[in-house]
Protein backbone atom coordinates (compact mmCIF):
# COMPACT_ATOMS: atom_id res chain seq x y z
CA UNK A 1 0.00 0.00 0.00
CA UNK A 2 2.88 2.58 0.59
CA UNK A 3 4.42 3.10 -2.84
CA UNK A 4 0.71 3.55 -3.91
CA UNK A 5 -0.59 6.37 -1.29
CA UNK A 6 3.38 7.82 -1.39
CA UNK A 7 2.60 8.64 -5.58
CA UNK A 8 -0.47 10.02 -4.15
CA UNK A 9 0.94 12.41 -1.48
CA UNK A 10 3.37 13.71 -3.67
CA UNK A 11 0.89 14.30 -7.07
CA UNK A 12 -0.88 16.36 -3.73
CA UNK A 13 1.85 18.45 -3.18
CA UNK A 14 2.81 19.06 -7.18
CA UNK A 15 -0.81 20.19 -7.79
CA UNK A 16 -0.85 21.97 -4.75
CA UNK A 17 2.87 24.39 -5.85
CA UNK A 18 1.71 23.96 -9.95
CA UNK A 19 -2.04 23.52 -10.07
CA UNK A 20 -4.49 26.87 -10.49
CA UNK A 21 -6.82 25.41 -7.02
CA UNK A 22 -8.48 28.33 -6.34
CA UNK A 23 -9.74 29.32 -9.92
CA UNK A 24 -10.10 25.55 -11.48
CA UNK A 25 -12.46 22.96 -10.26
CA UNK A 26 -10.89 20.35 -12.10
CA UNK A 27 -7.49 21.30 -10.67
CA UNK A 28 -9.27 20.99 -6.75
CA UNK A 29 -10.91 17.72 -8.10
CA UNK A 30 -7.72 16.32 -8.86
CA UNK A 31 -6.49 17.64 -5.49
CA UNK A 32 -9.87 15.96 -3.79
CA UNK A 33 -9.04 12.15 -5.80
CA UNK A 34 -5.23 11.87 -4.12
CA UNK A 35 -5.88 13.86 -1.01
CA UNK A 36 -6.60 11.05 0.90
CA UNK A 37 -3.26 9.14 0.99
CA UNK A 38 -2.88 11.21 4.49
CA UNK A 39 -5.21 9.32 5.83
CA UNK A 40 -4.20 6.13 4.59
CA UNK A 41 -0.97 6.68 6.06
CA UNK A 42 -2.29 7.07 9.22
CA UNK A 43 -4.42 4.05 8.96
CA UNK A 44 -1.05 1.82 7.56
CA UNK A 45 1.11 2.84 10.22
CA UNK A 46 -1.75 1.71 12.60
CA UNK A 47 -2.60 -1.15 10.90
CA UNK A 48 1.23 -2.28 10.73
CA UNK A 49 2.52 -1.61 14.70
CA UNK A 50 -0.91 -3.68 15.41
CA UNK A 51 0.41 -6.31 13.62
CA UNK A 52 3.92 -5.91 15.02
CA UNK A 53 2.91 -6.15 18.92
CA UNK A 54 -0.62 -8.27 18.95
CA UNK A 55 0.92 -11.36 19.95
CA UNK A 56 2.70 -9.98 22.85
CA UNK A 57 1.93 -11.24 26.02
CA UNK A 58 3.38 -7.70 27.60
CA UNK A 59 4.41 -5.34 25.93
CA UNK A 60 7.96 -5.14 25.20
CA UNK A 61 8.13 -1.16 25.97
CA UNK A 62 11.77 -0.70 25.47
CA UNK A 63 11.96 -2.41 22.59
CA UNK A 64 8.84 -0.23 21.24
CA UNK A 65 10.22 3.23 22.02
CA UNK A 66 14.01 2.31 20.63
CA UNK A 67 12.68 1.58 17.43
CA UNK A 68 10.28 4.72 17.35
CA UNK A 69 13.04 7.22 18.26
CA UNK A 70 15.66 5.61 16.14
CA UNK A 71 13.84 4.50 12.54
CA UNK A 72 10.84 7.75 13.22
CA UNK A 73 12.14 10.41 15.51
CA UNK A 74 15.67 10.71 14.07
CA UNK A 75 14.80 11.19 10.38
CA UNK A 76 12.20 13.43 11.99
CA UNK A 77 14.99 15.68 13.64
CA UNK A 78 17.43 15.30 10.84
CA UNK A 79 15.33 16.24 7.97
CA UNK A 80 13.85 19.27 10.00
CA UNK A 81 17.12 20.87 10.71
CA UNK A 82 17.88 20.30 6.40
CA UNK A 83 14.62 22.17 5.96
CA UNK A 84 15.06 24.85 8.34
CA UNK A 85 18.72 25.14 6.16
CA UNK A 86 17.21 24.98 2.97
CA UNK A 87 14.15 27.03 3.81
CA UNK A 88 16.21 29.72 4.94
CA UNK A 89 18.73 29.95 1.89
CA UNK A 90 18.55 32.20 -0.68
CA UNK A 91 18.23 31.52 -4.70
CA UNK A 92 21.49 32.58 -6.25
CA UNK A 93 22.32 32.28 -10.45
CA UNK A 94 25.36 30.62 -10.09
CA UNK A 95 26.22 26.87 -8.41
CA UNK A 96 25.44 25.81 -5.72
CA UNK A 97 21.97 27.95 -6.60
CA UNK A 98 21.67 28.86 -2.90
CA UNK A 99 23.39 31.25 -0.27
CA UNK A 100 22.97 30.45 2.98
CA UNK A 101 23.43 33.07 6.11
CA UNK A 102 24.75 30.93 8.76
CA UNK A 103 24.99 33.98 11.13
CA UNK A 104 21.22 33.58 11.47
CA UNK A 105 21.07 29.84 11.58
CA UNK A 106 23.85 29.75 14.57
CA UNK A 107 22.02 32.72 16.39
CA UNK A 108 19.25 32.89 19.27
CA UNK A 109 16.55 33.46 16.86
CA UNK A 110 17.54 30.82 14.70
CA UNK A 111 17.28 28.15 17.50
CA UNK A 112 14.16 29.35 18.64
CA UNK A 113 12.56 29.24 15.02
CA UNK A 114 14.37 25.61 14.48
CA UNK A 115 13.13 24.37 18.01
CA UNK A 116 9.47 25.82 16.72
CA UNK A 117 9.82 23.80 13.82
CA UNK A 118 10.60 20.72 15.89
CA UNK A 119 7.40 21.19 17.74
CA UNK A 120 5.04 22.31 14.89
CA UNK A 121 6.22 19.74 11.96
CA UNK A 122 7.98 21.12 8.71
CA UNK A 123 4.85 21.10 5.77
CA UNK A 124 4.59 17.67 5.52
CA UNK A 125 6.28 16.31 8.37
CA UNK A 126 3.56 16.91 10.97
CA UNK A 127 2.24 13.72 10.11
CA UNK A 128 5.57 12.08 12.09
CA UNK A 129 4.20 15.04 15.11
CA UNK A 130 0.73 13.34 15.02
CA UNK A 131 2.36 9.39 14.80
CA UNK A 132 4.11 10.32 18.12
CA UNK A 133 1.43 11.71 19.41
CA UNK A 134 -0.43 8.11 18.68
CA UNK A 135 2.85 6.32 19.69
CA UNK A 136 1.86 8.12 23.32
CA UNK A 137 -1.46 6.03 23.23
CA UNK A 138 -1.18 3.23 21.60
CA UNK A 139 -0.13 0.30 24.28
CA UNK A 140 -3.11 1.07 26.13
CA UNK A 141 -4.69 1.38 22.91
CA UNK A 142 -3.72 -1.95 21.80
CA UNK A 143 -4.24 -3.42 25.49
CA UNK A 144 -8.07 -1.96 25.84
CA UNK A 145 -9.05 -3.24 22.19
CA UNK A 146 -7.27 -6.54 22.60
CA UNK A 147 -9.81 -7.37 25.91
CA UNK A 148 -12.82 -5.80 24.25
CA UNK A 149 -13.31 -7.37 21.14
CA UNK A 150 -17.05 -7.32 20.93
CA UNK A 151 -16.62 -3.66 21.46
CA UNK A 152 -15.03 -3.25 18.39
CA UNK A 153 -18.17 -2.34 15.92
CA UNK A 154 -19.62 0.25 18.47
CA UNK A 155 -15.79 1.97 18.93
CA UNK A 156 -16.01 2.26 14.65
CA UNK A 157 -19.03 3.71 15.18
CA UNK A 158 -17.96 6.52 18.18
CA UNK A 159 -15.02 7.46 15.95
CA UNK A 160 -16.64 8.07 12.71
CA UNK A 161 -19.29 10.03 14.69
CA UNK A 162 -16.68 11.75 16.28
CA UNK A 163 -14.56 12.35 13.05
CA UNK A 164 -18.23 14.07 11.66
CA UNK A 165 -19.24 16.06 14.79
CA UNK A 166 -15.19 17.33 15.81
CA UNK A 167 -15.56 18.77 12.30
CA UNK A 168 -18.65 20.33 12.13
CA UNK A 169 -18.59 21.66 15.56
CA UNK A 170 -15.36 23.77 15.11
CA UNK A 171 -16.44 25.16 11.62
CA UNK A 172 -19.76 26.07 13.78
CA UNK A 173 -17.69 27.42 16.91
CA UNK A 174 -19.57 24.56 18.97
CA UNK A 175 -16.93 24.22 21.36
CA UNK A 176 -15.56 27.16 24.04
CA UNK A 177 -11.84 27.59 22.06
CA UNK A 178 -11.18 27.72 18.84
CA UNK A 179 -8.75 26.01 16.73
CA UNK A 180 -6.66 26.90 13.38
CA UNK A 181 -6.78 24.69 10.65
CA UNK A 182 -2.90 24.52 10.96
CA UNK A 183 -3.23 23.53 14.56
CA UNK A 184 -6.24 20.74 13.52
CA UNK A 185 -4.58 18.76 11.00
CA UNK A 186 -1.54 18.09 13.97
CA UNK A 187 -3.78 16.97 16.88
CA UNK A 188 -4.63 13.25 17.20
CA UNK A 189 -8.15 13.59 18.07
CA UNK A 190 -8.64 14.67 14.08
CA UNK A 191 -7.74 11.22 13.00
CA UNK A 192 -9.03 8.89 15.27
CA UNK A 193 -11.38 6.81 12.36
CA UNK A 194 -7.93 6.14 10.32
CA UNK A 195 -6.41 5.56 13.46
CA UNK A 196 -8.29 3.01 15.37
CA UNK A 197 -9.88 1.67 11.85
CA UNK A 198 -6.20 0.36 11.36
CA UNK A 199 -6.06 -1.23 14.68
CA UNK A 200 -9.30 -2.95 14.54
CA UNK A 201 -8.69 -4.09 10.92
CA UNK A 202 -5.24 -5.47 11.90
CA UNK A 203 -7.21 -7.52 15.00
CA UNK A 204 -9.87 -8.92 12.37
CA UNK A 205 -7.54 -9.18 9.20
CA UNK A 206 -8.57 -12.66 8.30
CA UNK A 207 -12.18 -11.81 8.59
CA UNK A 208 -12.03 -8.11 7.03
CA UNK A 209 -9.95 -9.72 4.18
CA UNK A 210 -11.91 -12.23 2.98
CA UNK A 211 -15.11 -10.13 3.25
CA UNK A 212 -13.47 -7.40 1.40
CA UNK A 213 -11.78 -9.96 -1.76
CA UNK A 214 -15.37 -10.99 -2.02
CA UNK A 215 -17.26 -7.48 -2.29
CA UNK A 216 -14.82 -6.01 -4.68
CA UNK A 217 -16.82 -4.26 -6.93
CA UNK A 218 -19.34 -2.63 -4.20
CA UNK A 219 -16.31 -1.46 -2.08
CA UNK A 220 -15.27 0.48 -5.26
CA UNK A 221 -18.38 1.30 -6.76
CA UNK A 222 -19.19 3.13 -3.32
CA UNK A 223 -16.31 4.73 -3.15
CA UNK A 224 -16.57 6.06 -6.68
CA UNK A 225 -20.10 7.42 -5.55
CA UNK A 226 -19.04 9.06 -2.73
CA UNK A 227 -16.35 10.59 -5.08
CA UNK A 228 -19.15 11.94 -7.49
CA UNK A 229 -21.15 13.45 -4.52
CA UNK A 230 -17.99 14.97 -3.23
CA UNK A 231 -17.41 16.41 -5.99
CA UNK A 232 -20.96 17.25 -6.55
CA UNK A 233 -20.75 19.46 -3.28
CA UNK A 234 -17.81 21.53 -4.53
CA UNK A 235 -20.11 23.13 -7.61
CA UNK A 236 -22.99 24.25 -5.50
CA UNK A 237 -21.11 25.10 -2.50
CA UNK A 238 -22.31 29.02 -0.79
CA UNK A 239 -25.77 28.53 -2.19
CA UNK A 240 -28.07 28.77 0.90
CA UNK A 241 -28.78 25.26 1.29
CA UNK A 242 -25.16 23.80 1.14
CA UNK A 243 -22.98 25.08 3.79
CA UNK A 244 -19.52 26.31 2.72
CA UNK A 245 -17.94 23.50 5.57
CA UNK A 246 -19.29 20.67 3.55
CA UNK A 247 -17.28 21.22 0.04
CA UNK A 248 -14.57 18.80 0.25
CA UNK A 249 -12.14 21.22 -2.04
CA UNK A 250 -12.52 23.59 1.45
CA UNK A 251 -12.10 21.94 4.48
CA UNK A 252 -9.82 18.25 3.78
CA UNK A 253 -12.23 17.04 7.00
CA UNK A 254 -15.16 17.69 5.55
CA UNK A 255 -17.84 14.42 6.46
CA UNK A 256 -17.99 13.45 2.32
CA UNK A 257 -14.28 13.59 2.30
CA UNK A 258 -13.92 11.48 5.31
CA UNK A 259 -16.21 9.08 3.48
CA UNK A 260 -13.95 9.47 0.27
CA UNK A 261 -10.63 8.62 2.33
CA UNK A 262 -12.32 5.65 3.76
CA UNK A 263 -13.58 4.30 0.23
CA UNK A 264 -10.10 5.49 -0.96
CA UNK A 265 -8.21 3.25 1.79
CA UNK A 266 -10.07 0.34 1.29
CA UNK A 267 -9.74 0.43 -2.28
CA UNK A 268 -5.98 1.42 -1.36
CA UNK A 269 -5.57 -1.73 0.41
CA UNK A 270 -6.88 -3.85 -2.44
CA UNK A 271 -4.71 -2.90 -4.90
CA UNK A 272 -2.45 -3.91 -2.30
CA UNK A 273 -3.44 -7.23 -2.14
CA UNK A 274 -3.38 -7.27 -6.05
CA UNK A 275 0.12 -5.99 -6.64
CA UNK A 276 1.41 -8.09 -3.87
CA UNK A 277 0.14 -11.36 -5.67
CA UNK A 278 2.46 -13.51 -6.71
CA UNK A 279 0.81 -14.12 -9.64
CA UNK A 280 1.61 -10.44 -10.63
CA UNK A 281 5.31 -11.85 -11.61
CA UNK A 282 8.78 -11.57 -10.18
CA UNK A 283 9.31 -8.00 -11.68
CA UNK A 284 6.30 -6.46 -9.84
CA UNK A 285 6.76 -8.11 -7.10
CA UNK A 286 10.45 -6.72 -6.78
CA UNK A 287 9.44 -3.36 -7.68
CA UNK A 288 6.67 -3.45 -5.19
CA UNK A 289 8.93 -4.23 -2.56
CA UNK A 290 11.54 -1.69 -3.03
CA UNK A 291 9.27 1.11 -3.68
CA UNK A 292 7.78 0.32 -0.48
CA UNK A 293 11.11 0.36 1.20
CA UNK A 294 12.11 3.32 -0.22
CA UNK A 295 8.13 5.06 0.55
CA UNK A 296 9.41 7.04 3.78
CA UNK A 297 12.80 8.58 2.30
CA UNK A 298 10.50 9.62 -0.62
CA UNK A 299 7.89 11.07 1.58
CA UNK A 300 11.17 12.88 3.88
CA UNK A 301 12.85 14.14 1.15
CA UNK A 302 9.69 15.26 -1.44
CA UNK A 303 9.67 19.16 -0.37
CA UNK A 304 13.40 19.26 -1.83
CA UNK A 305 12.61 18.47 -4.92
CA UNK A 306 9.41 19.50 -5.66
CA UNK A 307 10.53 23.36 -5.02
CA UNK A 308 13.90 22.99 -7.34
CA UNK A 309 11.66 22.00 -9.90
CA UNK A 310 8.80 24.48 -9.31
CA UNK A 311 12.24 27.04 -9.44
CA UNK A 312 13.48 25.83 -12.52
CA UNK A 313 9.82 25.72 -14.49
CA UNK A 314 9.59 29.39 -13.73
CA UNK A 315 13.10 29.99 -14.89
CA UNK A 316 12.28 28.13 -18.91
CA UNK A 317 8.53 29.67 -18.52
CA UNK A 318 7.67 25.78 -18.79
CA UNK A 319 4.19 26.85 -17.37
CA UNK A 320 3.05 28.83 -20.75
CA UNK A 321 4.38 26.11 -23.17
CA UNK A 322 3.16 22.91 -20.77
CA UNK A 323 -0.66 22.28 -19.74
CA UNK A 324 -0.47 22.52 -16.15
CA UNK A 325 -1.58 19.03 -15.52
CA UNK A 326 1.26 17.54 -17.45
CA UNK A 327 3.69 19.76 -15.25
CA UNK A 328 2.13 18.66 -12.68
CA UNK A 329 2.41 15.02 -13.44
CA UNK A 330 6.00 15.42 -14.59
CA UNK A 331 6.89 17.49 -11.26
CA UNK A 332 5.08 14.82 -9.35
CA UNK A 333 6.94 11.81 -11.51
CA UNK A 334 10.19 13.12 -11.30
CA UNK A 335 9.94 13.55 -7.58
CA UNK A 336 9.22 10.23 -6.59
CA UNK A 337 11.80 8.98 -8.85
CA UNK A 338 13.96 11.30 -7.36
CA UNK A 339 13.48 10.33 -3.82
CA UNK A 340 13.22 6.78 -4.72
CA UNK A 341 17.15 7.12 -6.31
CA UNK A 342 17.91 9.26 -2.86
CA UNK A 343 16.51 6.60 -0.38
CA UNK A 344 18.17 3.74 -2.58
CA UNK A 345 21.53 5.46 -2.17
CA UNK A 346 21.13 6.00 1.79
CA UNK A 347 20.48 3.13 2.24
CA UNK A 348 23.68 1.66 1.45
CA UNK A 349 25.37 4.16 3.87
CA UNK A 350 25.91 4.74 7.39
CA UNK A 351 23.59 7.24 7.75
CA UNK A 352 20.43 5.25 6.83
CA UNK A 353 18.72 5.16 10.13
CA UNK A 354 19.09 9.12 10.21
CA UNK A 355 17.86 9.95 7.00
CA UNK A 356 15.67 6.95 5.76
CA UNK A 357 13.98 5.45 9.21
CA UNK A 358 15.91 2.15 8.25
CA UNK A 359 19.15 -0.14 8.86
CA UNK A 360 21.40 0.22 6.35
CA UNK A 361 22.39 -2.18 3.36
CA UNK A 362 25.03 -3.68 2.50
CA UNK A 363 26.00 -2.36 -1.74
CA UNK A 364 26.54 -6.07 -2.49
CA UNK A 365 24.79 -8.68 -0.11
CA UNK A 366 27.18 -12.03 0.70
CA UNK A 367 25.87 -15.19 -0.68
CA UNK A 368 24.97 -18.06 1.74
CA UNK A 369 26.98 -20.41 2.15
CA UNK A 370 26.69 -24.22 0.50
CA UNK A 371 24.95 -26.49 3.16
């Protein structure tokens, strides 16, 4: 599922630095269709460390949190100190294409604005703010679900309810304090359908997977309808019957958007199950694999490239020669490919666990040895 929702996150961010949104609706359809590959990272990541720690009798807690600081929270620190450095340079003509004042970046007000981005999450990083966040929680997560099994359906039920009614109530000032949209998307209690849907999916995975091969075509065709009444939303929103909260293209928690990502994970997860067949060939399979490997050095590294690139299309006017969906799609293309290449490289260096989230590998593996 990673390599899948990862080309989905960063098509996002292309049409979000190359797209028209606010003046084409097929640009903020576009944006709507691969939106919701935040979501289904939150609901992978759940849906993985459930599988990772169910069959623990306790729960090996040191074992947990060494693995969480070292393969999340260090690529989390590293990669926010190379934004706050490449953030902070300047565009130049000549190589290396960027000046950088390091009397700021070693002064008092540089530390403060680098230990503020630590806390707040660089662009896209805040997801890795809102995964420790859910790190906090989730062995008495995983010990509370694990007893109360036949609570399971009602706690799906609590959290999509909650996932409509947090919404609506803060576009509607329903509670006492009020909360920015920046502040929204890095709070735990915004995700908790994604979040707890992976948990419970991972405990019934048998069951949810053979229910789910075997109602193929309504999974999608729903989704595909919620898509069209999504999108529906967008052209009539501010008439007096539609409030402005509802249009997807608005507000990415809108409750036909959280239907969308839901559809959109599902589905997500069955092309998983597709491309992971074995009867997909050895090339696929391969591919597959390594793209998935690579997924969270892509995702890390994405907001280098995809500004160089937005840089050098305004420097050859690429955007009045080239429909913007094709730049788009190229920016978005070359990006991935770009991190992939990055991650593949790391990896086979010391500094893997820093940059990557993972050990690193050997440039030529040794064979095994004849029995």
């Amino acid at each position: 599922m990673r390599p899948v929702a990862q080309a989905a996150v960063v098509s996002s961010h292309a049409l979000i630095f190359l797209a028209p949104i606010l003046t084409s609706l097929t640009a903020a359809g576009l944006l709507f269709a691969v939106r919701f590959s935040r979501d289904s990272f939150f609901f992978i990541s759940a849906l993985v460390l459930t599988l990772t720690y169910v069959e623990c009798v306790r729960f090996p807690f040191l074992h947990f949190w060494r693995r969480r600081l070292l393969f999340t929270g260090l690529p989390y620190l590293c990669w926010t100190l190379v934004y706050f450095v490449f953030t902070n340079a300047t565009p130049v003509g000549s190589f290396p294409f960027y000046s950088v004042d390091v009397h700021y970046l070693a002064s008092g007000s540089g530390v403060v604005d680098l230990l503020t981005l630590l806390k707040n999450g660089y662009y896209q990083l805040y997801f890795v703010v809102v995964l420790f966040e859910f790190y906090v929680l989730f062995p008495v997560l995983l010990l509370w679900l694990r007893r109360a099994r036949r609570w399971h359906v009602p706690v799906l039920g609590a959290a999509i309810l909650w996932q409509f009614f947090y919404d609506v109530a803060i576009r509607r000032h329903l509670f006492p304090f009020g909360l920015s949209g920046r502040l929204e998307t890095r709070l735990i209690v915004s995700y908790p359908i994604y979040l707890l849907g992976g948990m419970i999916f991972a405990l019934h995975l048998s069951d949810v997977h053979e229910w789910l091969i075997h109602h193929v075509r309504l999974v999608i065709a729903s989704t595909g309808l919620v898509a069209l009444v999504a999108l529906s939303l967008d052209h009539v929103t501010g008439n007096s019957f539609v409030a402005q909260y509802l249009a997807p293209h608005l507000d990415v928690f809108a409750p036909f958007a959280v239907l969308y990502n839901l559809g959109a994970t599902v589905c997500l997860y069955l092309l998983g199950v597709y491309l992971s067949s074995p009867q997909r060939g050895a090339l696929l399979g391969t591919s597959v694999r390594s793209t998935s490997r690579a997924s969270y050095g892509i995702y890390l590294s994405q907001m280098i490239w995809i500004p160089m690139l937005l840089r050098l299309s305004t420097r050859f006017h690429l955007s009045a020669h080239v429909p913007w969906v094709a730049l788009a799609a190229g920016v978005a293309v070359v990006t991935f490919l770009a991190g992939y290449v990055l991650t593949l490289l790391l990896a086979r260096t010391p500094l893997a666990p820093a940059l990557i989230g993972q050990s690193a590998t050997p440039w030529r593996r040794r064979p095994n040895p004849l029995p």
